[in-house]
Protein backbone atom coordinates (compact mmCIF):
# COMPACT_ATOMS: atom_id res chain seq x y z
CA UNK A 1 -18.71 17.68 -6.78
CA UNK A 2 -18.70 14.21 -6.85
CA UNK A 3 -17.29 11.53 -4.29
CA UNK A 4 -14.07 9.81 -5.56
CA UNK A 5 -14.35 6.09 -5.33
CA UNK A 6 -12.49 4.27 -2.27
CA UNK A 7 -9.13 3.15 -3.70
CA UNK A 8 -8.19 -0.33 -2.36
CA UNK A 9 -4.87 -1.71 -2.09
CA UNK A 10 -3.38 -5.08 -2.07
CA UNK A 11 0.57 -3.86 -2.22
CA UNK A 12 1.18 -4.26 1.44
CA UNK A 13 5.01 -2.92 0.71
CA UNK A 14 3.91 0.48 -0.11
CA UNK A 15 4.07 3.32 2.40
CA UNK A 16 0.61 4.48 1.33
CA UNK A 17 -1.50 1.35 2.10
CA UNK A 18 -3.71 1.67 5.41
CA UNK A 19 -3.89 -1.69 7.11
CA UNK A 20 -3.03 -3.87 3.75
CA UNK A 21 -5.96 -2.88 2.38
CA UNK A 22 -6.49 0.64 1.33
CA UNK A 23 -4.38 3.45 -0.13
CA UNK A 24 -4.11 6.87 1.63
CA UNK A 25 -1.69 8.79 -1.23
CA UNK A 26 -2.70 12.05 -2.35
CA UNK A 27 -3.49 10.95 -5.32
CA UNK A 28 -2.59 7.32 -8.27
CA UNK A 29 -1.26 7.19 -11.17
CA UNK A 30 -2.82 4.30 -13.27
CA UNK A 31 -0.21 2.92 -16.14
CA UNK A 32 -0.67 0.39 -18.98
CA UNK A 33 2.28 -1.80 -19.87
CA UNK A 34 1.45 -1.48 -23.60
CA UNK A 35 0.53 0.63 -26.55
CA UNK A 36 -2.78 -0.91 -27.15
CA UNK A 37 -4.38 -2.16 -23.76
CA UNK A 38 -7.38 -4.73 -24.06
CA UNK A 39 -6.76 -6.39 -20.48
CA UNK A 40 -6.41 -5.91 -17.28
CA UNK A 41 -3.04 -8.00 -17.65
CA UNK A 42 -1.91 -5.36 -19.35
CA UNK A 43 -2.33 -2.37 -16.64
CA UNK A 44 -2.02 -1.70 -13.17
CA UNK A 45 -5.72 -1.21 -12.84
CA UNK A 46 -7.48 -4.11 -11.67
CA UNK A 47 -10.47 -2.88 -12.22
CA UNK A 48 -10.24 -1.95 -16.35
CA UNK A 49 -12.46 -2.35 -18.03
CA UNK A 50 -12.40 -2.18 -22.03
CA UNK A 51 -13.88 1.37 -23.78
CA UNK A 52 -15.34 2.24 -26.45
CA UNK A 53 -11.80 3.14 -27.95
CA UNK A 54 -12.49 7.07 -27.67
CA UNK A 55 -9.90 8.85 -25.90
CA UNK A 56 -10.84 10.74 -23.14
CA UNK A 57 -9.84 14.22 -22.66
């Protein structure tokens, strides 16, 4: 099994970040604000990074 990254936090209004920095929830839910993503502007992720255009499944 691998280790699932740390998952920090900078949305100090939510009831799952730990000391404005972290988040505790169960588990996230990543969204993109378009059809076709090709920046981080355009998701919730602040760490995406453009693929190879495969999907993943």
């Amino acid at each position: 099994m691998i280790d699932s990254p740390k998952v920090l936090c900078n949305v100090v209004e939510c009831k799952y970040n730990e000391a404005a920095k972290k988040c505790n929830a169960g588990s996230i839910q990543v969204t993109k604000h378009h059809g076709q993503v090709r920046t981080t502007e355009a998701t919730d992720c602040g760490t995406f990074e453009l693929g190879d255009g495969r999907e993943k499944v």
